[in-house]
Protein backbone atom coordinates (compact mmCIF):
# COMPACT_ATOMS: atom_id res chain seq x y z
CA UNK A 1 137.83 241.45 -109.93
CA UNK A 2 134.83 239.26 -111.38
CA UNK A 3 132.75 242.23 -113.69
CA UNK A 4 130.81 239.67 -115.07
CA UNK A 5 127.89 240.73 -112.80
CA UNK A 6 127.65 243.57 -114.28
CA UNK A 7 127.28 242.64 -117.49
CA UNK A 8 123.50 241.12 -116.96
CA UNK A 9 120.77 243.01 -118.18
CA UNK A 10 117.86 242.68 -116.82
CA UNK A 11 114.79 241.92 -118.94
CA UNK A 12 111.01 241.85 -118.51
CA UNK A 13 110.29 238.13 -118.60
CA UNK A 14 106.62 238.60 -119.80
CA UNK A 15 108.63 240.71 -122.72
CA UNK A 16 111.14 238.57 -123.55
CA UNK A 17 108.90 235.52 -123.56
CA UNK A 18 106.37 237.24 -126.43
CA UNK A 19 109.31 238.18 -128.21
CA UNK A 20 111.13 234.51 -128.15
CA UNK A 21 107.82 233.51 -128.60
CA UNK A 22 106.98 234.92 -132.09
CA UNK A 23 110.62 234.24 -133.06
CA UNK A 24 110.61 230.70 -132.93
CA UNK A 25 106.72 230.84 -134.45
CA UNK A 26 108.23 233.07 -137.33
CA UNK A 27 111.26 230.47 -137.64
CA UNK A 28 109.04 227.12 -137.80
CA UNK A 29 106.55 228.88 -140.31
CA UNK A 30 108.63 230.28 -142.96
CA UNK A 31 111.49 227.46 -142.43
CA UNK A 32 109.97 224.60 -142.00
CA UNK A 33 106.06 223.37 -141.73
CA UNK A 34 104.34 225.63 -144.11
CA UNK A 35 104.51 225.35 -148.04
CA UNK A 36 105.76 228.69 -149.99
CA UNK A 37 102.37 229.31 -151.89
CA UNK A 38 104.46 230.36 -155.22
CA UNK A 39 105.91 226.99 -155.65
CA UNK A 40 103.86 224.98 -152.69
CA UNK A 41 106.89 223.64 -151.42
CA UNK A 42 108.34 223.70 -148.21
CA UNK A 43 112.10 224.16 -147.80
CA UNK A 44 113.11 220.22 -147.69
CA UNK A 45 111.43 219.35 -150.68
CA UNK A 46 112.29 222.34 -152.97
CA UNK A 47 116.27 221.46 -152.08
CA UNK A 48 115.77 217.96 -152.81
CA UNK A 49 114.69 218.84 -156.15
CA UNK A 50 117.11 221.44 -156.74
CA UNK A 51 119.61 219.56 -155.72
CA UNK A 52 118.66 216.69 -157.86
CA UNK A 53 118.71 219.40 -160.54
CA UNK A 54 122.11 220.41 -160.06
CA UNK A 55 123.54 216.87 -159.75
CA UNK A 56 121.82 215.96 -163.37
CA UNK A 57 119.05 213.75 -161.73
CA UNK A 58 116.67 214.40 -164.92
CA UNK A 59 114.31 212.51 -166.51
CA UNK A 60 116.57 212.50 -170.08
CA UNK A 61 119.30 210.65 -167.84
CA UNK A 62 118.97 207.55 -166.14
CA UNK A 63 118.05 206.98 -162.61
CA UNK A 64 120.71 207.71 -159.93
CA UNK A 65 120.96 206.39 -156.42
CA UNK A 66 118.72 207.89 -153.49
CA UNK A 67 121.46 208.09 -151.76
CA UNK A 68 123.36 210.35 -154.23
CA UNK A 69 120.21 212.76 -153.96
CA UNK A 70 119.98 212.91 -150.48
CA UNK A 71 123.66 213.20 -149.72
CA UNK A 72 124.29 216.08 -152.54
CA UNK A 73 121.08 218.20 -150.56
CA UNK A 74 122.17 217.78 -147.05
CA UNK A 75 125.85 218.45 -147.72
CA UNK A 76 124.34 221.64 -149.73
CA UNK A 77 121.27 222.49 -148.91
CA UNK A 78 119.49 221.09 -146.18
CA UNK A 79 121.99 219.91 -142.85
CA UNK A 80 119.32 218.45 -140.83
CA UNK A 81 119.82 214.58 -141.38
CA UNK A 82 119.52 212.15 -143.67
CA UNK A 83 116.66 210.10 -142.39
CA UNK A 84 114.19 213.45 -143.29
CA UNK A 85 115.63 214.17 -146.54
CA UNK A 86 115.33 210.52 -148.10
CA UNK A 87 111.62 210.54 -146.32
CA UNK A 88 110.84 213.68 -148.26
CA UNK A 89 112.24 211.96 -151.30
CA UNK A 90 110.32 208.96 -151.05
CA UNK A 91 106.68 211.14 -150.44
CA UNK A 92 107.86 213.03 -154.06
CA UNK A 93 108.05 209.64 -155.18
CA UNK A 94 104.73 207.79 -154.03
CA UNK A 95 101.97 207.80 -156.50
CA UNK A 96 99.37 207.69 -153.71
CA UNK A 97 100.79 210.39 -152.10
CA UNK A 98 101.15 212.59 -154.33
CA UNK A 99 98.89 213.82 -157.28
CA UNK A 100 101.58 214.72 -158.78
CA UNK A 101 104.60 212.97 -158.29
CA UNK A 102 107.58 214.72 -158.58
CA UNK A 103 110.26 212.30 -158.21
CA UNK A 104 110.76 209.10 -160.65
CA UNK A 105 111.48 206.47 -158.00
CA UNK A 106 112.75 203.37 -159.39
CA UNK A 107 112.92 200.17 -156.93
CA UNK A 108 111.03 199.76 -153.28
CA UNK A 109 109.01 203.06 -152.79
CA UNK A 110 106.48 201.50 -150.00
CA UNK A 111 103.17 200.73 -150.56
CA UNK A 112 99.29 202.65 -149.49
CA UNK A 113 99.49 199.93 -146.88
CA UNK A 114 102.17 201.66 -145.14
CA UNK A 115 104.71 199.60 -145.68
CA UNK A 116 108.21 201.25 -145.74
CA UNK A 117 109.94 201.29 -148.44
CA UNK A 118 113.84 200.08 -149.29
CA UNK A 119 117.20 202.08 -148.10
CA UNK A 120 118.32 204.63 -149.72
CA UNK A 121 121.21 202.16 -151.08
CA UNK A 122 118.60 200.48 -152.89
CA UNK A 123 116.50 202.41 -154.67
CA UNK A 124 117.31 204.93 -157.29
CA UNK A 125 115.49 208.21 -158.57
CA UNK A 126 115.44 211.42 -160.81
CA UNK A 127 113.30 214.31 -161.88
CA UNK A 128 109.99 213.52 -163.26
CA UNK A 129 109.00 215.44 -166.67
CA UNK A 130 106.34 217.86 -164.66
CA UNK A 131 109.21 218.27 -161.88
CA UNK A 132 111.48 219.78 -164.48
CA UNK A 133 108.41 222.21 -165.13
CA UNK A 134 109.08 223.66 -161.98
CA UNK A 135 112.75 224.19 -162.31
CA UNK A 136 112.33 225.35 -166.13
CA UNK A 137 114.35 228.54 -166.55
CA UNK A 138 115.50 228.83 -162.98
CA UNK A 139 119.09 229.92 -164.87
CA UNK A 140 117.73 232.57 -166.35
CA UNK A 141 117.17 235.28 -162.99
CA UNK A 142 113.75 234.19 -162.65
CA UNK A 143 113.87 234.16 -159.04
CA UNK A 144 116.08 235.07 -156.22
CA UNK A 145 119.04 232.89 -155.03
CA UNK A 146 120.47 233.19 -151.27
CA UNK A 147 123.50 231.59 -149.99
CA UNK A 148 122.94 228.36 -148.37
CA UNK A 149 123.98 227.68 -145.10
CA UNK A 150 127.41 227.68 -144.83
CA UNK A 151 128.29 230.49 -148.09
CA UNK A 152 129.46 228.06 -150.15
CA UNK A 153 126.60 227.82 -152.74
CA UNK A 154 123.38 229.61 -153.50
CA UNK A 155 120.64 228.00 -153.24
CA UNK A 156 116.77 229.53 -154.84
CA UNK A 157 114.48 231.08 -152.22
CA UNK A 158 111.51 229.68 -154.41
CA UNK A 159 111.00 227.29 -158.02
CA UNK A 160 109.99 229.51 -161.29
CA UNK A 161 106.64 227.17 -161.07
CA UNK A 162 105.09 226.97 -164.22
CA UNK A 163 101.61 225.64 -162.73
CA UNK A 164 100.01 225.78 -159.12
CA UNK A 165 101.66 223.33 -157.12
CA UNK A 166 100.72 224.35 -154.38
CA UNK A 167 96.74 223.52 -155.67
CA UNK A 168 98.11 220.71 -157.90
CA UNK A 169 99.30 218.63 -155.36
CA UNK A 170 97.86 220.33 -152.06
CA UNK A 171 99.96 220.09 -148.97
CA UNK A 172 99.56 220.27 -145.03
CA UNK A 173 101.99 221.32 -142.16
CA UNK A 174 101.73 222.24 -138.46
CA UNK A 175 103.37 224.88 -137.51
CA UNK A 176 103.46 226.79 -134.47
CA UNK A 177 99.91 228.85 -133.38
CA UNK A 178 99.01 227.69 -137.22
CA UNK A 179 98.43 224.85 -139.39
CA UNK A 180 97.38 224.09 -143.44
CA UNK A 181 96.03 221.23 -144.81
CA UNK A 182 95.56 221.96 -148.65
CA UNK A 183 94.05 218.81 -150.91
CA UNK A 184 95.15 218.10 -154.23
CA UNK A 185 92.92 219.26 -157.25
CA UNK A 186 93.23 218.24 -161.10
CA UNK A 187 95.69 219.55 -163.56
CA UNK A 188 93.76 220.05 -166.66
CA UNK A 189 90.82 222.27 -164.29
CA UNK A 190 93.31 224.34 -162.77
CA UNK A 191 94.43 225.45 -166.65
CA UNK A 192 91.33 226.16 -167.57
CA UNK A 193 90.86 228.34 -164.52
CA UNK A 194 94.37 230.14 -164.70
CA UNK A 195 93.64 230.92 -168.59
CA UNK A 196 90.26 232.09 -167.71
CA UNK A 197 91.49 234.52 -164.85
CA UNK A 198 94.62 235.63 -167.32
CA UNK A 199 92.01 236.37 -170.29
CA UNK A 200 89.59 238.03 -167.99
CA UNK A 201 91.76 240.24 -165.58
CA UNK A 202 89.54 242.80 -165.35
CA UNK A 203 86.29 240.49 -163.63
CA UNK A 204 85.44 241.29 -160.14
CA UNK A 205 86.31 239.07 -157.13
CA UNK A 206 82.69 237.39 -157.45
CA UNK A 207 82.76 236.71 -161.12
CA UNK A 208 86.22 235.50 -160.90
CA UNK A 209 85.59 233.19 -157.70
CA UNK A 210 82.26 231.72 -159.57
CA UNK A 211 84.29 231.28 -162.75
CA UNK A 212 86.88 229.15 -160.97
CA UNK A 213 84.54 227.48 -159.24
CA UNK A 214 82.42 226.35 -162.18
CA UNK A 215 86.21 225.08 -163.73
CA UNK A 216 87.44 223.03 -160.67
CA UNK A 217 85.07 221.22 -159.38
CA UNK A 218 86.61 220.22 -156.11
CA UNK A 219 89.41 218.16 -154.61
CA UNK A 220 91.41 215.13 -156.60
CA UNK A 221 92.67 213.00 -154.70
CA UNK A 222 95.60 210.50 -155.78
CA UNK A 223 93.58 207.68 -153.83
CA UNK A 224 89.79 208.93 -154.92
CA UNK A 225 87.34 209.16 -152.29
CA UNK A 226 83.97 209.44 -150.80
CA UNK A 227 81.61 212.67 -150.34
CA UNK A 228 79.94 211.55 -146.92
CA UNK A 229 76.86 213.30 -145.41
């Protein structure tokens, strides 16, 4: 006889809909739109330049091929395509982009205008010097490593960041319920402010917020740009 009716269990759909709900929120924000504020990456981009770590993609070595990158982090890291992994590369790449680039693109990279840039056959890339500042010491148990998708290899949960990325080169995402939209500031004023707050631990939440403040001065944006109003 066919059992298999009595194997259903019923659910309240106003239950399981909240639940599923905040699941898939949950799943979107931590894997996917929003930036880890440790290391103000989001998943894609730290594997990219993880695995462009671990293939020897550094900025003592010559450039590699994109393709090389982005085929050593999907088969690794990230198996979600190729055409989001090499566009995550490229943005790490774009000096208008990014603040702060963290990838040393060599060949077609685009343009401001929006023009897209070269294959992945064509152009070639590795680790810029203030990229490498992120992985610094990542050997050395200075954060957690998980197994990557399959078991095969570990992969970091977050980069040992030694500066703010995540203020250094802002970053935005849409998520689900939530979004972020972070702008860029300067290098040198975030220092000052991170030596200030290590020096002076012991200020109160208004002397410290006026303190940074009075260091970084606002937003820096790779492109400049206009106060208006």
């Amino acid at each position: 006889p066919d059992d298999s009716l009595d194997r259903i269990e019923p659910v309240d759909i106003q239950q399981e809909m909240q639940r599923s709900y905040i699941d898939y929120a949950m799943s979107v924000i931590v894997g996917r739109a929003l930036p880890e504020v440790r290391d103000g990456l989001k998943p894609v981009h730290r594997r990219v330049l993880y695995a462009m770590f671990d293939s020897g993609f550094r900025p003592d070595r010559g450039h590699a091929k994109s393709a090389r990158s982005v085929a050593e982090t999907m088969g690794n890291y990230h198996p979600h395509g190729d055409v989001s992994i090499y566009d995550t590369l490229v943005r790490m790449a774009q000096p208008w982009s990014l603040r702060y680039p963290l990838v040393d693109g060599q060949g077609n990279f685009g343009s401001p205008g929006n023009d897209p840039p070269a294959a992945m056959r064509y152009t070639e890339a590795r680790l810029t010097p203030l990229a490498m500042e992120m992985l610094r010491e990542i050997d050395e148990e200075t954060v957690d490593f998980i197994p990557n998708y399959d078991g095969r290899v570990q992969e970091p949960t977050v980069l040992p960041s030694r500066f703010p990325n995540l203020l250094a080169n802002g970053s935005g995402g849409i998520a689900v319920g939530m979004a972020t939209n972070i702008p860029p500031h300067n290098l040198r004023e975030l220092a000052d402010a991170v030596f200030w707050a290590l020096e002076n631990h012991d200020a109160d939440e208004e002397e410290t917020l006026a303190a940074v403040m009075g260091r970084v001065k606002g937003p820096d944006f790779p492109t400049a740009g206009l106060i208006v109003g």
